[in-house]
C-alpha atoms as a PDB file:
ATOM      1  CA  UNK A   1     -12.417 -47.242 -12.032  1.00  0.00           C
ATOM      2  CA  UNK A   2     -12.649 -44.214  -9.673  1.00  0.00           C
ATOM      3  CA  UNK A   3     -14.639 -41.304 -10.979  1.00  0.00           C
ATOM      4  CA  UNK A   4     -13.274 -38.167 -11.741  1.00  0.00           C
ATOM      5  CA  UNK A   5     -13.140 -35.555  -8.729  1.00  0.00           C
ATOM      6  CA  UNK A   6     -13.809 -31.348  -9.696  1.00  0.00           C
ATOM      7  CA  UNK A   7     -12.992 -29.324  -6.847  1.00  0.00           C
ATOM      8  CA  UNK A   8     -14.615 -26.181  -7.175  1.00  0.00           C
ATOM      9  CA  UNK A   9     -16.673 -23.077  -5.616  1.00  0.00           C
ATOM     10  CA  UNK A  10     -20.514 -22.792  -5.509  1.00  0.00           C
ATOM     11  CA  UNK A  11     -22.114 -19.942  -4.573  1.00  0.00           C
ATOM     12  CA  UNK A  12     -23.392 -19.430  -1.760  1.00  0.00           C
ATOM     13  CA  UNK A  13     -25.934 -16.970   0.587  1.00  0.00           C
ATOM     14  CA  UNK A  14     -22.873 -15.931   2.930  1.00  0.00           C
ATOM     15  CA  UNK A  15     -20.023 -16.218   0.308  1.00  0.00           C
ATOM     16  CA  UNK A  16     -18.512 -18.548  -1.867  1.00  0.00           C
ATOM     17  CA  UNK A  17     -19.045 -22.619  -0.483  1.00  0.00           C
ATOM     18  CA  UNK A  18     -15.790 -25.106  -1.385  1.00  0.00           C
ATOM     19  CA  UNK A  19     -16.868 -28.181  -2.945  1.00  0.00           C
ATOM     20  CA  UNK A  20     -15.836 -31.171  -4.466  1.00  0.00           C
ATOM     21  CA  UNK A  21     -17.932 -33.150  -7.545  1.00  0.00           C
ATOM     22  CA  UNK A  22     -17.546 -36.549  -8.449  1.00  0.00           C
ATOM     23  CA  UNK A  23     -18.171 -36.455 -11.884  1.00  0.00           C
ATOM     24  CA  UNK A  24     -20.966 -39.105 -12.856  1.00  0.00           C
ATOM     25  CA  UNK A  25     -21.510 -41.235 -16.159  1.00  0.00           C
ATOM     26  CA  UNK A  26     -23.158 -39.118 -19.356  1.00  0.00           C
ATOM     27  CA  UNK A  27     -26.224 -41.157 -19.111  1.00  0.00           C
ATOM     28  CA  UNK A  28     -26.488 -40.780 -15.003  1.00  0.00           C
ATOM     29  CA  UNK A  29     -30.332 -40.443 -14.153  1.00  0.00           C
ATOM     30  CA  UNK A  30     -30.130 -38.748 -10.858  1.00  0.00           C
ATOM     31  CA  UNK A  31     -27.647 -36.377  -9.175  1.00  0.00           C
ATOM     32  CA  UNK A  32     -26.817 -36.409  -5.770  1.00  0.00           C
ATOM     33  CA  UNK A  33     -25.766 -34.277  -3.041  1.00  0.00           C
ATOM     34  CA  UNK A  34     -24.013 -35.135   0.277  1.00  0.00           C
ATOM     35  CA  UNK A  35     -23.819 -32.962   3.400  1.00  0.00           C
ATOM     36  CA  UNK A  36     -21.830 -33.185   6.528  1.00  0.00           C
ATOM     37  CA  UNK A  37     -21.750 -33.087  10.456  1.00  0.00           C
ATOM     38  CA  UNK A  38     -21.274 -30.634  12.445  1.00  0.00           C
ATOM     39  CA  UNK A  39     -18.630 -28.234  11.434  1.00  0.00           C
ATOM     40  CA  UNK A  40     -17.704 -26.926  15.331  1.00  0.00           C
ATOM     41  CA  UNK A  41     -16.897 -30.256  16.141  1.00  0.00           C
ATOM     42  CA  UNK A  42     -14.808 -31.299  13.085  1.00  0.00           C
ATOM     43  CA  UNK A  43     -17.250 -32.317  10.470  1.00  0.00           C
ATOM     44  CA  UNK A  44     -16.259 -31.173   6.821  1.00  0.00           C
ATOM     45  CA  UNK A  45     -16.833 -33.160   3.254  1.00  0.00           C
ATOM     46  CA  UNK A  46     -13.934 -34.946   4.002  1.00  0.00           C
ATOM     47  CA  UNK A  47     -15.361 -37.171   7.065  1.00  0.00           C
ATOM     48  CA  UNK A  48     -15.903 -40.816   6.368  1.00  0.00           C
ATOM     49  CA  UNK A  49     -19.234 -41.363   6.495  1.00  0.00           C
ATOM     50  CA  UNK A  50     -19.526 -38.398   3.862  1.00  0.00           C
ATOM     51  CA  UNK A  51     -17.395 -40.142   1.937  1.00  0.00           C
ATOM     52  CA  UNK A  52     -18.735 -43.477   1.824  1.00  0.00           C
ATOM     53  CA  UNK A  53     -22.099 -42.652   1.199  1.00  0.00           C
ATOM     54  CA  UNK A  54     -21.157 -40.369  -1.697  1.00  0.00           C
ATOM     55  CA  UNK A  55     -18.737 -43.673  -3.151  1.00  0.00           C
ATOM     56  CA  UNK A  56     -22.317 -45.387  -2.553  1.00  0.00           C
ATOM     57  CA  UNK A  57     -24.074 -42.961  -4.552  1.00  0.00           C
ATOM     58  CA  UNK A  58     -21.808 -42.426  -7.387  1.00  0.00           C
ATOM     59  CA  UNK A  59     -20.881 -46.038  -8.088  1.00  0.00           C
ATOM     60  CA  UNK A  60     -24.375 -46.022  -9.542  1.00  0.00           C
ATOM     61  CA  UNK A  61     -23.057 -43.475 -12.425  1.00  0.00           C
ATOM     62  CA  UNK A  62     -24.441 -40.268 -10.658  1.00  0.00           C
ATOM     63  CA  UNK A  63     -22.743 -36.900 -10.282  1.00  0.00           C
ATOM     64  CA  UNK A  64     -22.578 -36.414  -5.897  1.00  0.00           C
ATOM     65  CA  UNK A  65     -21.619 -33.003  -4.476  1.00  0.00           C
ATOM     66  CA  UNK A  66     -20.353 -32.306  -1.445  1.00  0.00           C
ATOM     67  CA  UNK A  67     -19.299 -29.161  -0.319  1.00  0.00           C
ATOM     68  CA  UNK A  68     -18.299 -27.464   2.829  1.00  0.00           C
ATOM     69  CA  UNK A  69     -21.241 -25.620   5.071  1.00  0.00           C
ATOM     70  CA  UNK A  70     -20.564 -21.490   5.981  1.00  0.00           C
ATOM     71  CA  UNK A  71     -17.306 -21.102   7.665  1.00  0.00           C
ATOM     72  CA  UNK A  72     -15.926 -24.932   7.383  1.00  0.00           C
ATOM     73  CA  UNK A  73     -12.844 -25.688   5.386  1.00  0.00           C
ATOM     74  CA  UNK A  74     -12.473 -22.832   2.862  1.00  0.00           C
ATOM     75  CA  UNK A  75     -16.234 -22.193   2.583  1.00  0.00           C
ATOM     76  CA  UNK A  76     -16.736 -18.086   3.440  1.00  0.00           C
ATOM     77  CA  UNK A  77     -18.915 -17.215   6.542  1.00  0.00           C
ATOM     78  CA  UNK A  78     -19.598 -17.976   9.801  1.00  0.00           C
ATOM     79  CA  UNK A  79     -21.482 -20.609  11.438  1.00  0.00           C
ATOM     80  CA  UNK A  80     -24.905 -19.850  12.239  1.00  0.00           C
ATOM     81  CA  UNK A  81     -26.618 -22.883  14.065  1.00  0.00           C
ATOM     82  CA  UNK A  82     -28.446 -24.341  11.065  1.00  0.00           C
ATOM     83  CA  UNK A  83     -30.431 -21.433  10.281  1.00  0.00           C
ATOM     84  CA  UNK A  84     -27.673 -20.392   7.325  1.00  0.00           C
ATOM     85  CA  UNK A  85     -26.552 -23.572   6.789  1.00  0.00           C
ATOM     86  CA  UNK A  86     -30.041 -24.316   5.615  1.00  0.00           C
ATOM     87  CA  UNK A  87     -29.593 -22.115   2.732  1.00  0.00           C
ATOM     88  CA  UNK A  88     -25.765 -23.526   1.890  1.00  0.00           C
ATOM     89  CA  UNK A  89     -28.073 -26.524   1.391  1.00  0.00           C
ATOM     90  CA  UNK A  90     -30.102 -24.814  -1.139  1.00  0.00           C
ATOM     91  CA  UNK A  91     -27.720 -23.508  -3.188  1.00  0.00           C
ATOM     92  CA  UNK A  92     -25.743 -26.835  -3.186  1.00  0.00           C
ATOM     93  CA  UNK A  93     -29.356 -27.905  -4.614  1.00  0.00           C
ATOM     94  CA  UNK A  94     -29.423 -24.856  -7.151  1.00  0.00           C
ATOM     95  CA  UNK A  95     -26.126 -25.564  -8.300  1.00  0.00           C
ATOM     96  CA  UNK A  96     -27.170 -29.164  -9.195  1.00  0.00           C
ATOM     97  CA  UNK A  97     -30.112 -27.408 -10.926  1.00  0.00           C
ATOM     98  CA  UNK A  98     -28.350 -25.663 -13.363  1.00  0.00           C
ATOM     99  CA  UNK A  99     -25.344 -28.172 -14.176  1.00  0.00           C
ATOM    100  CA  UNK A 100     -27.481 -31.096 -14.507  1.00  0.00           C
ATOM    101  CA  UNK A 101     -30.990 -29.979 -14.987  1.00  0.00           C
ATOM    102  CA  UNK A 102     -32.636 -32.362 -15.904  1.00  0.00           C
ATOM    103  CA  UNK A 103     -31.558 -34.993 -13.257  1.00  0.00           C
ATOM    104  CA  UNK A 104     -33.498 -35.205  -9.668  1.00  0.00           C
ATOM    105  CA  UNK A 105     -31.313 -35.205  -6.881  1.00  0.00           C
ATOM    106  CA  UNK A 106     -30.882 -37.543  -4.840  1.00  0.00           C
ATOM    107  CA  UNK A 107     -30.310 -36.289  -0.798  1.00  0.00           C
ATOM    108  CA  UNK A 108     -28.127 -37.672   1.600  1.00  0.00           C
ATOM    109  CA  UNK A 109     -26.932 -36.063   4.960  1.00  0.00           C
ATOM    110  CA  UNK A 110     -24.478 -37.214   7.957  1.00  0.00           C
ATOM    111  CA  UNK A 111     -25.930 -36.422  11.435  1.00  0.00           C
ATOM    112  CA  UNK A 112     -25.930 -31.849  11.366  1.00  0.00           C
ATOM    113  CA  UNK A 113     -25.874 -32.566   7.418  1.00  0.00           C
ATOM    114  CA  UNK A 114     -28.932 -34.885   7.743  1.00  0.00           C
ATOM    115  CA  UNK A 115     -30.766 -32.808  10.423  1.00  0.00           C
ATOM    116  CA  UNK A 116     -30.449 -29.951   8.515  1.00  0.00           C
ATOM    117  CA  UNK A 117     -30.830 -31.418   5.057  1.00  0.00           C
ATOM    118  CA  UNK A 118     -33.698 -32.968   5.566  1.00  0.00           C
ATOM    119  CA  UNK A 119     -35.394 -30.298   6.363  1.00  0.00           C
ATOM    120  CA  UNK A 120     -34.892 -28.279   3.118  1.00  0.00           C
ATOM    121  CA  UNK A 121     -35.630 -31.455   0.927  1.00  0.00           C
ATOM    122  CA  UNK A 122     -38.326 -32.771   2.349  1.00  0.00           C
ATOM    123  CA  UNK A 123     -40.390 -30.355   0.609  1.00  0.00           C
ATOM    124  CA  UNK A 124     -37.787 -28.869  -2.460  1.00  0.00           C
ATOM    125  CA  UNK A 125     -39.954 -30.899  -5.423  1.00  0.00           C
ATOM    126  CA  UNK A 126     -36.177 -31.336  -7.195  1.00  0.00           C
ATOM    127  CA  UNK A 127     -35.504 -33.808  -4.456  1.00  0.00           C
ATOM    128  CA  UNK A 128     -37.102 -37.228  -5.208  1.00  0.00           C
ATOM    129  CA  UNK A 129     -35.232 -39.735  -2.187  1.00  0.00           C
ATOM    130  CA  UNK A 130     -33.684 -38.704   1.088  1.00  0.00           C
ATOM    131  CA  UNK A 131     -31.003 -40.527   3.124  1.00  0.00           C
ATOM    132  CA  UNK A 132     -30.566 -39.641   6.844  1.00  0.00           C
ATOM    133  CA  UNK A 133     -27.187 -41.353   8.302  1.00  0.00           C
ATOM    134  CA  UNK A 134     -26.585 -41.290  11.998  1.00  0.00           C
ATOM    135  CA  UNK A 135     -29.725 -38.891  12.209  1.00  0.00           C
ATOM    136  CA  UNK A 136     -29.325 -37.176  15.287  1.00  0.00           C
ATOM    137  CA  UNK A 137     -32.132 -37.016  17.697  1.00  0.00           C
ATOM    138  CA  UNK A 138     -30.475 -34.990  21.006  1.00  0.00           C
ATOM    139  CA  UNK A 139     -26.961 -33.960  20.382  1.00  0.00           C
ATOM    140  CA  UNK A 140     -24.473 -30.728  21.210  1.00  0.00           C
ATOM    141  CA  UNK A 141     -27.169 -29.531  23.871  1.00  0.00           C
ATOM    142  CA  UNK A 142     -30.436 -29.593  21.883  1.00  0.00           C
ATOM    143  CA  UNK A 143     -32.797 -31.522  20.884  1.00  0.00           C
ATOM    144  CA  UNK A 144     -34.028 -31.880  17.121  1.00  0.00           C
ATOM    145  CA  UNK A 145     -37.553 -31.820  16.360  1.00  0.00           C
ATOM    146  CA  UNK A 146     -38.362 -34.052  13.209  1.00  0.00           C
ATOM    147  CA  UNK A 147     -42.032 -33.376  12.980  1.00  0.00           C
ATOM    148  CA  UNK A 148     -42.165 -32.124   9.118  1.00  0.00           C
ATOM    149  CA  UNK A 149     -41.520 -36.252   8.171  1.00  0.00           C
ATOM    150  CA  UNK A 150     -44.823 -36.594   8.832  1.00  0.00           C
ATOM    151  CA  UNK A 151     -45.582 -34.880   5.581  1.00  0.00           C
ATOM    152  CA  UNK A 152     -43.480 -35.921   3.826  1.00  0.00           C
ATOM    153  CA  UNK A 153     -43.925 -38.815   1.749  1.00  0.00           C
ATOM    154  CA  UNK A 154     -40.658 -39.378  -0.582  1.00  0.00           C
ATOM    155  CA  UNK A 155     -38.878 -42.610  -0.082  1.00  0.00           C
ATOM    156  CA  UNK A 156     -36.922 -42.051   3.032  1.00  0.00           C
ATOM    157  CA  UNK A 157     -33.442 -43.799   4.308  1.00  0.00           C
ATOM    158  CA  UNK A 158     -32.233 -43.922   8.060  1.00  0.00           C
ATOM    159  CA  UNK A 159     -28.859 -45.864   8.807  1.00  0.00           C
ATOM    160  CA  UNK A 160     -27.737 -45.524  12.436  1.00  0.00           C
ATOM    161  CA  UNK A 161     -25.325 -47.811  14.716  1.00  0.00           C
ATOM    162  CA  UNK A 162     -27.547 -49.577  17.409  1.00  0.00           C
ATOM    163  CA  UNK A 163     -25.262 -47.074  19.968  1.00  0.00           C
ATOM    164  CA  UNK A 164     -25.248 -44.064  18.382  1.00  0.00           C
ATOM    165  CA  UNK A 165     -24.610 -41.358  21.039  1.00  0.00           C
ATOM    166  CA  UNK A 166     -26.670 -38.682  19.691  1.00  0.00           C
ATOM    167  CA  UNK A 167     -29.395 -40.864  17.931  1.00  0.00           C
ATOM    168  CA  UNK A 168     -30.879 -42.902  21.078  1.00  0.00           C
ATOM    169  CA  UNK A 169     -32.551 -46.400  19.454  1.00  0.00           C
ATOM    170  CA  UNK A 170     -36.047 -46.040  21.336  1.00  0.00           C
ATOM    171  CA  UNK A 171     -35.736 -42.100  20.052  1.00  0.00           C
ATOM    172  CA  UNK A 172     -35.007 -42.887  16.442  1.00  0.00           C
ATOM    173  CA  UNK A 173     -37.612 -45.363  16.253  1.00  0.00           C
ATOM    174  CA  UNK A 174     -40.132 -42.972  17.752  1.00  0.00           C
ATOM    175  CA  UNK A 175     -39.043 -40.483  14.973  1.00  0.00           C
ATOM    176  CA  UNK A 176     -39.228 -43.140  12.414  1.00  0.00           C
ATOM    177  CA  UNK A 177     -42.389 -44.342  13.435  1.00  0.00           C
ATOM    178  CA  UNK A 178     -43.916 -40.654  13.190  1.00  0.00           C
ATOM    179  CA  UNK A 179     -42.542 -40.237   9.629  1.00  0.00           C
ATOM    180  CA  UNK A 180     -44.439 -40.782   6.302  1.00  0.00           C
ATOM    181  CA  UNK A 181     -44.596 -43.821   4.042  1.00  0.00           C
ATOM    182  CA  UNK A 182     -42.526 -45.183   2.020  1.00  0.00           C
ATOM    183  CA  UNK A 183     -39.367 -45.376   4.711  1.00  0.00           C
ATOM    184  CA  UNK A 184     -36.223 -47.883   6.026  1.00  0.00           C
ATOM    185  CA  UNK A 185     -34.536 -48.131   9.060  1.00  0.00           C
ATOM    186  CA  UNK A 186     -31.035 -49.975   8.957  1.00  0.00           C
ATOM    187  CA  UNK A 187     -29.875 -50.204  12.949  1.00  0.00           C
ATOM    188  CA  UNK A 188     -25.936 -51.699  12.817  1.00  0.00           C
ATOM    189  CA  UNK A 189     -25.167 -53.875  15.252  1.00  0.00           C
ATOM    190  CA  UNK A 190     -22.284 -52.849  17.576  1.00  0.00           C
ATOM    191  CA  UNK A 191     -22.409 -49.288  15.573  1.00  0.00           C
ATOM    192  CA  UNK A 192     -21.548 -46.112  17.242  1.00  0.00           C
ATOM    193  CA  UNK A 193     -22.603 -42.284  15.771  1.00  0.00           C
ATOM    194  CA  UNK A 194     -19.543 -42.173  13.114  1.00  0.00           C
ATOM    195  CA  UNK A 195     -19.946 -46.299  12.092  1.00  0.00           C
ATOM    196  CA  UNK A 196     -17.010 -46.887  12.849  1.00  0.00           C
ATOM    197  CA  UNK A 197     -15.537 -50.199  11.705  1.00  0.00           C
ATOM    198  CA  UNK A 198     -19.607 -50.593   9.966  1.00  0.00           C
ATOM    199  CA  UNK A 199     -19.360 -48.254   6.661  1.00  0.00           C
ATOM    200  CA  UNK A 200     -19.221 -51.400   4.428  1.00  0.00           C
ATOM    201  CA  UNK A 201     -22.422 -52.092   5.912  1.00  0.00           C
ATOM    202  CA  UNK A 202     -24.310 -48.312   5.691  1.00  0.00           C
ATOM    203  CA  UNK A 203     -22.764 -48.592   2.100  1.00  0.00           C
ATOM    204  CA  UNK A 204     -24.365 -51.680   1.447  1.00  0.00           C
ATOM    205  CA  UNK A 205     -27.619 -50.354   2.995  1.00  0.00           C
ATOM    206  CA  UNK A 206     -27.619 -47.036   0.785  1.00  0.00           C
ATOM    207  CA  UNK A 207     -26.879 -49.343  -2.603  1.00  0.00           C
ATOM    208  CA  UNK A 208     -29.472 -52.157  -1.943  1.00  0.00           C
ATOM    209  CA  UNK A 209     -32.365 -49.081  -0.933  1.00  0.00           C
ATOM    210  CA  UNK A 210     -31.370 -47.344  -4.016  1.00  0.00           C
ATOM    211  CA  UNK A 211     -31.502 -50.261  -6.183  1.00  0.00           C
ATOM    212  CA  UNK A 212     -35.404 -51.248  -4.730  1.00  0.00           C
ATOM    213  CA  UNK A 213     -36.667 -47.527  -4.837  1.00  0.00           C
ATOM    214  CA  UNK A 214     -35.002 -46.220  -7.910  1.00  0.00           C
ATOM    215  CA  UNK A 215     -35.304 -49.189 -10.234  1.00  0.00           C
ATOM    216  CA  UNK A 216     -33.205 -49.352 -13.518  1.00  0.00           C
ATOM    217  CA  UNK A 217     -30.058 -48.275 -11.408  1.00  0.00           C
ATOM    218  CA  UNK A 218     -27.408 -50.318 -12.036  1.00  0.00           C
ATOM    219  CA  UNK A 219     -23.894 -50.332 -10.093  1.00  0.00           C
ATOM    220  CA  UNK A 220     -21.622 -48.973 -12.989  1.00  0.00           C
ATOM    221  CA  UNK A 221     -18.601 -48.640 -11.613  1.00  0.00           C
ATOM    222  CA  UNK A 222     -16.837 -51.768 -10.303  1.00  0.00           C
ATOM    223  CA  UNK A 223     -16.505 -51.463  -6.699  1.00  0.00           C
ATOM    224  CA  UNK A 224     -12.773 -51.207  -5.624  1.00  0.00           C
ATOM    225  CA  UNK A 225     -11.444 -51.403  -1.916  1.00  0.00           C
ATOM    226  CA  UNK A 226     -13.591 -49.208   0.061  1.00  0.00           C
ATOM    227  CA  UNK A 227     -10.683 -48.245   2.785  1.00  0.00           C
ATOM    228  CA  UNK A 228     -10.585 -44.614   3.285  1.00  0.00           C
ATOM    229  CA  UNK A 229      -8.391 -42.767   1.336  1.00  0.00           C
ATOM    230  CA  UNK A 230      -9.060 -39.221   1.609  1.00  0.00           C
ATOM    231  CA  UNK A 231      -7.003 -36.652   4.233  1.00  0.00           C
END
């Protein structure tokens, strides 16, 4: 059966952040929190790939947050090219802190979510696995530097379509190869940036590496149709 949804407020460094919680099982033993892409160009909670990878996450029993960065949806503030958005990731990560204390989170992020996420959690010791999906490597006029991986040495997750527009094969792989142990790369065959037509398969990818690296997870809730339902 579905889990049930909160929609709430966290809050945040530059006002108030919208959210939504899927409520996880009593015994759950992680948390997890989900950001999105780039808010300038459409990304909010709502967009698919958010949404699949938090179904993947909480069919396992555990709570997922997502929540809208600065100035997206009706999250307060303004945009501020990652530098803010870097602390809306924090306090999605203190807000998981104080409702579920004792649970390690569990980090995934959706190209801008995953660029920027990954950069708080890499070293935020209440973070314990990482997830980057559709990790972008030169996108919206920049390039992104991913040269903290090298440190860091939590179990790591990329998932990217094998013609993803902003994550350039030879590029990811040179940003994989420079990361830390323990890591996974899933490419999708035929894949663009937003997997489209592929998010059965980056939800099967985020289940099976959660089940290997977080062992004594079980899938708890009975996997219904995965078409998207959300508006």
């Amino acid at each position: 059966m579905p889990s049930e949804i909160r929609s709430l407020f966290i809050p945040g460094p530059g006002g108030r952040l919208e959210a939504l919680l899927n409520v996880g099982e009593a015994d759950a033993r992680y948390c997890a929190l989900v950001c999105h892409p780039h808010p300038l160009y459409g990304g909010t909670m709502h967009t698919k790939v958010v949404y699949h990878a938090m179904k993947a996450l909480n069919s396992f029993g555990f709570p997922v947050l997502r929540f809208n960065f600065r100035g997206a949806g009706l999250s307060e503030g303004k945009h501020d090219e990652g530098r803010g958005e870097r602390d809306d990731v924090r306090a999605g990560l203190d807000w998981l802190t104080r409702e579920y204390s004792s649970l390690p989170v569990i980090f995934a992020g959706f190209s801008f979510g995953a660029a920027t996420g990954l950069k708080v959690c890499c070293p935020d010791e209440r973070v314990v696995g990482l997830i980057g999906l559709g990790t972008p490597v030169a996108a919206e006029g920049r390039v992104y530097a991913y040269r903290f991986l090298a440190g860091c040495t939590k179990p790591k997750l990329f998932v990217s379509g094998m013609r993803d527009q902003y994550g350039p094969v030879e590029q990811l792989r040179s940003v994989f190869a420079s990361a830390a142990e323990p890591k996974d790369l899933v490419l999708v065959e035929d894949a663009d940036h937003f997997l489209e037509g592929h998010l059965p398969k980056m939800r099967d990818a985020i289940e099976d590496w959660v089940r290997r690296e977080f062992r004594g997870v079980n899938t708890k809730v009975t996997k219904e149709n995965i078409k998207y339902t959300e508006t």
